[in-house]
C-alpha atoms as a PDB file:
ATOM      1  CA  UNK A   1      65.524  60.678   0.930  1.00  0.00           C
ATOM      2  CA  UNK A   2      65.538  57.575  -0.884  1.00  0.00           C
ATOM      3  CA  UNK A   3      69.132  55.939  -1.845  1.00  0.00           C
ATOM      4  CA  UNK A   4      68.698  53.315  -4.594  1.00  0.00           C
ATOM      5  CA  UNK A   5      71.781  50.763  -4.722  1.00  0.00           C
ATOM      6  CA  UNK A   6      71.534  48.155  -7.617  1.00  0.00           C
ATOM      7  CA  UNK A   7      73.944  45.769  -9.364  1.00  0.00           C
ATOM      8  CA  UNK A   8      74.769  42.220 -10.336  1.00  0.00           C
ATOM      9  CA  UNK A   9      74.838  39.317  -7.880  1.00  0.00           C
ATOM     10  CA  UNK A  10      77.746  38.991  -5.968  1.00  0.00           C
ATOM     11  CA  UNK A  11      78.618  42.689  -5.570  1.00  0.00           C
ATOM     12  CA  UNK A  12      78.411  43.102  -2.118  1.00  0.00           C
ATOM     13  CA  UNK A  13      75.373  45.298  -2.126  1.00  0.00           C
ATOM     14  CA  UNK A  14      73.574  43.526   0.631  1.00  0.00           C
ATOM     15  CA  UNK A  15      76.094  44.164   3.609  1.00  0.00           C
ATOM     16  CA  UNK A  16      77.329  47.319   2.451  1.00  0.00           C
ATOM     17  CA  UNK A  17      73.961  48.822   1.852  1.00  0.00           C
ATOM     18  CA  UNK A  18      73.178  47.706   5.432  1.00  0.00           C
ATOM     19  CA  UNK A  19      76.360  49.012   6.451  1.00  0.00           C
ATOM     20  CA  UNK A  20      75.780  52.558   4.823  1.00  0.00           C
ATOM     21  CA  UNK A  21      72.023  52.896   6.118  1.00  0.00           C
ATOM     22  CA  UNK A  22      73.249  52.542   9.743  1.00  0.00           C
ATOM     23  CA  UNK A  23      76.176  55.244   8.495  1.00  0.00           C
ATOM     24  CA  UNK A  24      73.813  57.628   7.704  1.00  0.00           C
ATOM     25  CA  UNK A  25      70.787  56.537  10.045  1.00  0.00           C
ATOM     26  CA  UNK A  26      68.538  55.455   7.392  1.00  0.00           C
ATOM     27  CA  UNK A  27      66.461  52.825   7.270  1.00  0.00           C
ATOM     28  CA  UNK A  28      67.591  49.224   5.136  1.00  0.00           C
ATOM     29  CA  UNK A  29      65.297  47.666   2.203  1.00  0.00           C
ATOM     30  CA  UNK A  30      66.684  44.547   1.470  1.00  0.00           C
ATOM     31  CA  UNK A  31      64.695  43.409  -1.519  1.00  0.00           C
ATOM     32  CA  UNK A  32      66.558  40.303  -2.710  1.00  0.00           C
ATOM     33  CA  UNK A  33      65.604  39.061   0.686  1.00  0.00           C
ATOM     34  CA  UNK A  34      61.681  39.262  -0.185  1.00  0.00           C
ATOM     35  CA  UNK A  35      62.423  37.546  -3.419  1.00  0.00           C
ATOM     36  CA  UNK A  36      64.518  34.596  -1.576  1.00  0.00           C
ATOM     37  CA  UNK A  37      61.510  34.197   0.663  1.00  0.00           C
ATOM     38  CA  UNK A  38      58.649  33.605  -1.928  1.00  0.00           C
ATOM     39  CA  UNK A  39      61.327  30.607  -3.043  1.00  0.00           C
ATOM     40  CA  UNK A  40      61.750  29.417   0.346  1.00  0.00           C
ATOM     41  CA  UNK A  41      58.197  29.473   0.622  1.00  0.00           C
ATOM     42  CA  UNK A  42      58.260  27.555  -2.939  1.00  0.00           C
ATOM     43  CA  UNK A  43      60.814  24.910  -2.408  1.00  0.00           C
ATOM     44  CA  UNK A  44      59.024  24.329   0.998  1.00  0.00           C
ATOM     45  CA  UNK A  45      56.366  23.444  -0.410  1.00  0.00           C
ATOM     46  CA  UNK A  46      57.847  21.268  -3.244  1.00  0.00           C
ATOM     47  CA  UNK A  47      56.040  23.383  -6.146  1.00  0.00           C
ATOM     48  CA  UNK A  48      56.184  22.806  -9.779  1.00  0.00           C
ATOM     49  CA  UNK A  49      58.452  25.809 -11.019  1.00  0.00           C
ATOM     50  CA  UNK A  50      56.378  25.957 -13.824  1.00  0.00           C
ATOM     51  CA  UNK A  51      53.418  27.077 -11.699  1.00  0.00           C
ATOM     52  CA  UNK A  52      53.570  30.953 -11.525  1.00  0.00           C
ATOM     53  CA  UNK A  53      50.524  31.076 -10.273  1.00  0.00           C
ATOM     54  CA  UNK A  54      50.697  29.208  -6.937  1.00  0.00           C
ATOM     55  CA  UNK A  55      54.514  31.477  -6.404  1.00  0.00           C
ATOM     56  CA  UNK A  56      52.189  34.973  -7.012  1.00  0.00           C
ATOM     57  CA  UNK A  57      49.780  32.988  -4.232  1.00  0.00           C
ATOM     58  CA  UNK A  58      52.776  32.857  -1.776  1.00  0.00           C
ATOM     59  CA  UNK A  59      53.516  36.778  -2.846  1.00  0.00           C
ATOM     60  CA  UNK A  60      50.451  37.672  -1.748  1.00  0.00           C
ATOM     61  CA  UNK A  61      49.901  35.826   1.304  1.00  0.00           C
ATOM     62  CA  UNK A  62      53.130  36.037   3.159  1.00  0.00           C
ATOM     63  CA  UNK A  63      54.354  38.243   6.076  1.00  0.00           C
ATOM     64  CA  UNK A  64      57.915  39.381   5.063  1.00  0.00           C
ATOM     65  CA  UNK A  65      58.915  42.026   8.307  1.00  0.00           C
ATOM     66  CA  UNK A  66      62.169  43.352   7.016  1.00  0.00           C
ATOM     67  CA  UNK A  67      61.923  46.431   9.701  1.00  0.00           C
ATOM     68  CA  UNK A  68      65.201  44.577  11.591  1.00  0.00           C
ATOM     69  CA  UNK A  69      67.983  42.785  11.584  1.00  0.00           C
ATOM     70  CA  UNK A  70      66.365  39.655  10.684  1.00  0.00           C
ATOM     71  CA  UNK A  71      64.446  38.877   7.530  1.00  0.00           C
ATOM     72  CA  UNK A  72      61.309  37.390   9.219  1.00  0.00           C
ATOM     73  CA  UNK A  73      58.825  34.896   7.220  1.00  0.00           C
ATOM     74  CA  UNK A  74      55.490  34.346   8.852  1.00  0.00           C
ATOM     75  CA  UNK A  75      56.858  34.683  11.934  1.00  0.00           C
ATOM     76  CA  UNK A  76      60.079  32.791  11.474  1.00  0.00           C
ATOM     77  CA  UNK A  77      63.578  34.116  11.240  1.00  0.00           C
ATOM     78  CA  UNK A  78      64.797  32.852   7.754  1.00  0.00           C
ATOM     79  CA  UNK A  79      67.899  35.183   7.372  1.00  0.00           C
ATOM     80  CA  UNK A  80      70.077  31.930   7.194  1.00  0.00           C
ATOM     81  CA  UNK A  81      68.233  30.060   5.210  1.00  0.00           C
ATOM     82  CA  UNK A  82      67.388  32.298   2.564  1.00  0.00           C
ATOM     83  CA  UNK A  83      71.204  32.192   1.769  1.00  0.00           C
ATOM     84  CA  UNK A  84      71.693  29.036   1.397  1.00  0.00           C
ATOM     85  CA  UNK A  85      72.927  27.830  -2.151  1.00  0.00           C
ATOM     86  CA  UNK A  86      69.885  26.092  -2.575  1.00  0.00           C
ATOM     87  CA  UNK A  87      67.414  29.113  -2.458  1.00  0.00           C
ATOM     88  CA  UNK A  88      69.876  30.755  -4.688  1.00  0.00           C
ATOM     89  CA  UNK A  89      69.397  28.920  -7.404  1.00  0.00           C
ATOM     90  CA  UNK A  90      65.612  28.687  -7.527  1.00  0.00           C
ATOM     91  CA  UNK A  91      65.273  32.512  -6.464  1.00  0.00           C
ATOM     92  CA  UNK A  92      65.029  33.612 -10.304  1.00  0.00           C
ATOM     93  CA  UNK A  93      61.505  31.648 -10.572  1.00  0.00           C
ATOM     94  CA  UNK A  94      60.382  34.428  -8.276  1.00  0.00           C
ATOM     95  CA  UNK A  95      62.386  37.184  -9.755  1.00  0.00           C
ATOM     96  CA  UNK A  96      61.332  36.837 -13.499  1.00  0.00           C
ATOM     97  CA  UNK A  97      57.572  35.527 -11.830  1.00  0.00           C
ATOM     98  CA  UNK A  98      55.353  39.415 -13.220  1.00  0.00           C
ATOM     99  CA  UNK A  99      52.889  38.764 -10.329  1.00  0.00           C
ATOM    100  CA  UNK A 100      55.342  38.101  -7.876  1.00  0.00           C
ATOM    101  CA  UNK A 101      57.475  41.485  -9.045  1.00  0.00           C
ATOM    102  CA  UNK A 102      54.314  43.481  -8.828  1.00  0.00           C
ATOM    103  CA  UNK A 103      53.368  42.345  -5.713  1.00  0.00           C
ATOM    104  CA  UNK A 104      56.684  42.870  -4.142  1.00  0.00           C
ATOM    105  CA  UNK A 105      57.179  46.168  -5.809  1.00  0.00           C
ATOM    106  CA  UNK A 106      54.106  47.703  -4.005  1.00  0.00           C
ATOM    107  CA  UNK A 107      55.484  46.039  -1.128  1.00  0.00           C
ATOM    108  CA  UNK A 108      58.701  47.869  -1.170  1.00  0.00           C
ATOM    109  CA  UNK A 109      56.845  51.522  -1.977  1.00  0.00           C
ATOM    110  CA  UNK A 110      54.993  51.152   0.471  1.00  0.00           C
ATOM    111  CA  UNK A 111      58.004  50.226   2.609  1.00  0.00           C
ATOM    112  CA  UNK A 112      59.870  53.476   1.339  1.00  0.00           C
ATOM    113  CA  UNK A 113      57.275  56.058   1.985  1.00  0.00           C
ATOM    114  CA  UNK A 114      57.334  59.139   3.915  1.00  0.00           C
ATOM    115  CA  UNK A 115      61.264  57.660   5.301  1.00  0.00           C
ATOM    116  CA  UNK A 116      64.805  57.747   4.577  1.00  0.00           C
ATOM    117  CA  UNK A 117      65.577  54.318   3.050  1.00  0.00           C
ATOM    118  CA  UNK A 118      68.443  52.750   1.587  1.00  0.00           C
ATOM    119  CA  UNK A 119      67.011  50.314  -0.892  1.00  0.00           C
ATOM    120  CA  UNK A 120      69.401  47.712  -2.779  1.00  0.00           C
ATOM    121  CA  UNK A 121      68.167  45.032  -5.755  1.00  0.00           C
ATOM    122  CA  UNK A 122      67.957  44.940  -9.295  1.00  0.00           C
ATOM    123  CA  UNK A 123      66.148  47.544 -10.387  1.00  0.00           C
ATOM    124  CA  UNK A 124      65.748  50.007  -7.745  1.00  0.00           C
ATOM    125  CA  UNK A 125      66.908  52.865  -9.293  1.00  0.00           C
ATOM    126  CA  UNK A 126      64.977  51.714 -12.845  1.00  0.00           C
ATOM    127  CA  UNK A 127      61.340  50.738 -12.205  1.00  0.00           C
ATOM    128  CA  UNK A 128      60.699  50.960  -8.036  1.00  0.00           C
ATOM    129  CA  UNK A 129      62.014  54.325  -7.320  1.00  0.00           C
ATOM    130  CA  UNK A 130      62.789  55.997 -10.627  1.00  0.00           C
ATOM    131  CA  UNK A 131      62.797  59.010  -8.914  1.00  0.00           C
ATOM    132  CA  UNK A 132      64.870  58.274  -6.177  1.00  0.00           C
ATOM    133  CA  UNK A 133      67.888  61.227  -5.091  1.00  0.00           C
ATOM    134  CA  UNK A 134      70.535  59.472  -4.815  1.00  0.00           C
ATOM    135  CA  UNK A 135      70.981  56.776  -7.183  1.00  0.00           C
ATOM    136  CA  UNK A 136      74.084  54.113  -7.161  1.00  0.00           C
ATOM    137  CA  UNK A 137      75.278  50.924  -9.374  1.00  0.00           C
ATOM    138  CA  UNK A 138      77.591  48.974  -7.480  1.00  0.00           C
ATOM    139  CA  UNK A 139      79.436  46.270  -9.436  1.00  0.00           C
ATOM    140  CA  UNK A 140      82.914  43.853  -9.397  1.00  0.00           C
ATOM    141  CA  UNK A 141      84.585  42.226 -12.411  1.00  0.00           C
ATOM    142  CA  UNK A 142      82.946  38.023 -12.644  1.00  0.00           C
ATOM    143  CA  UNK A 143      85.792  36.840 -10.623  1.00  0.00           C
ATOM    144  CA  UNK A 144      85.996  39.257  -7.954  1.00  0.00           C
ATOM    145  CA  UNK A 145      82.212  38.646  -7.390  1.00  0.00           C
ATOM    146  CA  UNK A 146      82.346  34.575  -7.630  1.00  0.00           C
ATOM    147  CA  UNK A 147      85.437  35.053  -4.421  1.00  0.00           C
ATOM    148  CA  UNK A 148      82.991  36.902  -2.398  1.00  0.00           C
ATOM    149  CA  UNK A 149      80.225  34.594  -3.190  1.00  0.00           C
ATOM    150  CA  UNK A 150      82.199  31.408  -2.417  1.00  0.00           C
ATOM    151  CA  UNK A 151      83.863  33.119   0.646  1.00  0.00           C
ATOM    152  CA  UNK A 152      80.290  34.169   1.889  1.00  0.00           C
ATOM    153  CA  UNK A 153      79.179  30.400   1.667  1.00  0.00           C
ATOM    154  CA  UNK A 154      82.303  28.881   3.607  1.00  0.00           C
ATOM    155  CA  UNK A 155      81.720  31.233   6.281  1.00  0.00           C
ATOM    156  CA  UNK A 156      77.896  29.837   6.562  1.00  0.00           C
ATOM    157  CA  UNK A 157      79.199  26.033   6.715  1.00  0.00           C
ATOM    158  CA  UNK A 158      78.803  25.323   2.840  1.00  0.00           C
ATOM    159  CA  UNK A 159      81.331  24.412   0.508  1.00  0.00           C
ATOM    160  CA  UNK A 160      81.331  25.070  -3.743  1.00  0.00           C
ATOM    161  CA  UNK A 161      83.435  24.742  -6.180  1.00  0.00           C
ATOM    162  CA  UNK A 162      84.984  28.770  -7.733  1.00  0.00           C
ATOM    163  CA  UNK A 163      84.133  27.539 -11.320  1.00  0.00           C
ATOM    164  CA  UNK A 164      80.870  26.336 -10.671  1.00  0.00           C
ATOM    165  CA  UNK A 165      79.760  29.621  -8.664  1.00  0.00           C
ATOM    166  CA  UNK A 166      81.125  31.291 -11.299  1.00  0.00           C
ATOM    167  CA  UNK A 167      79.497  29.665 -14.031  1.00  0.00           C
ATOM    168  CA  UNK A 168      76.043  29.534 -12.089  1.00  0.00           C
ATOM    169  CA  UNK A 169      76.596  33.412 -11.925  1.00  0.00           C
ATOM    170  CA  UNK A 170      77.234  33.967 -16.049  1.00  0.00           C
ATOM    171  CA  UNK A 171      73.446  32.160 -16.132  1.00  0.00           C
ATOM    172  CA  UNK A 172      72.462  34.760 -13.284  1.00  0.00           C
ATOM    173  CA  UNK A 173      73.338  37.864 -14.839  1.00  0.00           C
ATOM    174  CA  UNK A 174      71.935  36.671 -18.239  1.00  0.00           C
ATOM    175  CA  UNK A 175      68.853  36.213 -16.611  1.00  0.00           C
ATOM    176  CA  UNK A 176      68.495  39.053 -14.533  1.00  0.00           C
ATOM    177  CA  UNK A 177      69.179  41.281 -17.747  1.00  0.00           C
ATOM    178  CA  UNK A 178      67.007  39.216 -20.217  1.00  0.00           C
ATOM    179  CA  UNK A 179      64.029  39.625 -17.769  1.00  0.00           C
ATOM    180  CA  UNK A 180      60.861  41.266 -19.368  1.00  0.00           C
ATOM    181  CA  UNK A 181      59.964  42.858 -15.789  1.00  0.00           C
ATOM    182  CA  UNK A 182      62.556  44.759 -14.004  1.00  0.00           C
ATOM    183  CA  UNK A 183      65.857  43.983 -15.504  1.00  0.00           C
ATOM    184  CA  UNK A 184      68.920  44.569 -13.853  1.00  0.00           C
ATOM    185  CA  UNK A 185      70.028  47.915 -15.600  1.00  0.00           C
ATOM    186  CA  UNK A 186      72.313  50.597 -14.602  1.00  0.00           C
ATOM    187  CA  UNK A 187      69.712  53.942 -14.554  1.00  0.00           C
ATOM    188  CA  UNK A 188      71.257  56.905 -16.693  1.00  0.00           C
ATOM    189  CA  UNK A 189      71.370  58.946 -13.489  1.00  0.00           C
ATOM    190  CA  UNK A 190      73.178  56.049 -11.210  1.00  0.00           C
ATOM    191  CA  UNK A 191      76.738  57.165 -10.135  1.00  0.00           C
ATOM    192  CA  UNK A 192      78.698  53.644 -11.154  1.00  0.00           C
ATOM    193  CA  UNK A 193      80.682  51.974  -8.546  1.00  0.00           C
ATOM    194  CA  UNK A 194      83.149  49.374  -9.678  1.00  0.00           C
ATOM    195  CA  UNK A 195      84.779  47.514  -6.089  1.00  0.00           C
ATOM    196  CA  UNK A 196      87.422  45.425  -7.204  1.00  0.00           C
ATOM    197  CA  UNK A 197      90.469  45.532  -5.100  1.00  0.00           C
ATOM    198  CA  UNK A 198      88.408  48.012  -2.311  1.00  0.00           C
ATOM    199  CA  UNK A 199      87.636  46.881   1.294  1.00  0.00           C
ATOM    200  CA  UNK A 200      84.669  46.915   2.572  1.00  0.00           C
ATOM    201  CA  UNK A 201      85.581  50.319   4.445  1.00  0.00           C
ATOM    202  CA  UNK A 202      86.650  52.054   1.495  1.00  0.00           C
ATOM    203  CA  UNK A 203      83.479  50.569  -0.548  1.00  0.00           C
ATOM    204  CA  UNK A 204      81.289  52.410   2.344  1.00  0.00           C
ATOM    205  CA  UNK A 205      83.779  55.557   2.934  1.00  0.00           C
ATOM    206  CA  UNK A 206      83.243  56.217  -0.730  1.00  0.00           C
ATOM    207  CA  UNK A 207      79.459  55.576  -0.916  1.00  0.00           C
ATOM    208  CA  UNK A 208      78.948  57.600   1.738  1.00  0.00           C
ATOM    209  CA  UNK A 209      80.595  60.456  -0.212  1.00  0.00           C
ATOM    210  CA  UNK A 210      78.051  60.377  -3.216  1.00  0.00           C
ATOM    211  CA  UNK A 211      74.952  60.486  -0.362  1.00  0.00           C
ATOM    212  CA  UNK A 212      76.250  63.299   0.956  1.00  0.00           C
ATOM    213  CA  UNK A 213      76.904  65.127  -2.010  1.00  0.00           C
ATOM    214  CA  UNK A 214      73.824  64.780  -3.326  1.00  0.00           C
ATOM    215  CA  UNK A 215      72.261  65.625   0.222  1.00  0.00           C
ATOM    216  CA  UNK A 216      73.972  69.000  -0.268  1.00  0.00           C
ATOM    217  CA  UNK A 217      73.117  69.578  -3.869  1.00  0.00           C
END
């Protein structure tokens, strides 16, 4: 069974989608992780934004082992790093990047088959697994999503200002709905999840309710 989990930055999906594939004893597919590596691998090597071609290069010749807890780059744990505020804001070069997408998409099908996954991004639901079973859009108003964001940061040493997270987020979502290749879209068959004022616990109680009720179906 495949569970697709998509929504805008800052919604939590990353930890919770963790959180529920452990629930259920699924498998996890981060995929924002992938795309945070290819920039790593990019501001690494001081690359010219502008050149897609040498980012669909670093698509194609890195090792991203997601099957743990660690996101692992060549070799190297980068699960820190690929947080940081700095990859953040150079990750949509590699997210709006066709060749990159492509390359990462096969990437994550291949991931996905013959398993139990729960898979969380953009466009999960839309253009990787379109035919996925269970099928959720997890979202929080701008503000709720900018706290998390800025909390998430303090807790890994790093410091922003609320206004500018926020504002850096408007550009995000923009951007990840303008894209020509896998926008960030809500699929017609996603059950919509909005988290504002939930815990994390009720976020996962209730996610785990529309999994198993489409297990039963």
């Amino acid at each position: 069974m495949i569970v697709t989990i998509d929504g805008p930055a800052g919604a939590g999906k990353s930890s919770i989608s963790r959180r529920l594939a452990d629930e259920l004893g699924f498998e996890f597919l981060d995929t924002g992780a992938m795309y945070r590596a290819v920039a790593l691998m990019g501001l690494r090597a001081k690359i010219d934004w502008d050149d897609t071609d040498r980012l669909v290069e670093f698509a194609k010749s890195a090792t991203i082992d997601l099957s743990g807890r660690a996101v692992i780059l060549d070799g190297e744990d980068v699960s820190h790093e690929i947080r940081s505020q700095e990859v953040t804001q150079v990750t949509r070069y590699a997210a709006s990047n066709v060749g990159v997408r492509e390359e990462l998409v096969r990437l994550q099908r291949e991931f996905a088959e013959g398993k139990d996954v729960v898979t969380e991004g953009r466009d999960q639901g839309t253009l990787v697994f379109p035919h996925a079973e269970c099928k959720i859009f997890l979202t929080a108003s701008p503000e709720e999503r900018a706290r998390r964001r800025v909390g998430d940061l303090a807790r890994r040493g790093e410091t922003v200002d609320f206004e500018d997270i926020l504002q850096q987020q408007a550009k995000r979502d923009e951007e990840d709905t303008q894209r020509e290749v896998g926008p960030l879209l809500k699929a017609e068959d996603a059950v919509e999840v909005m988290t504002d004022g939930m815990s994390e616990v009720e976020v996962l109680q209730k996610l785990v309710g529309i999994v198993q009720r489409y297990q039963h179906a």
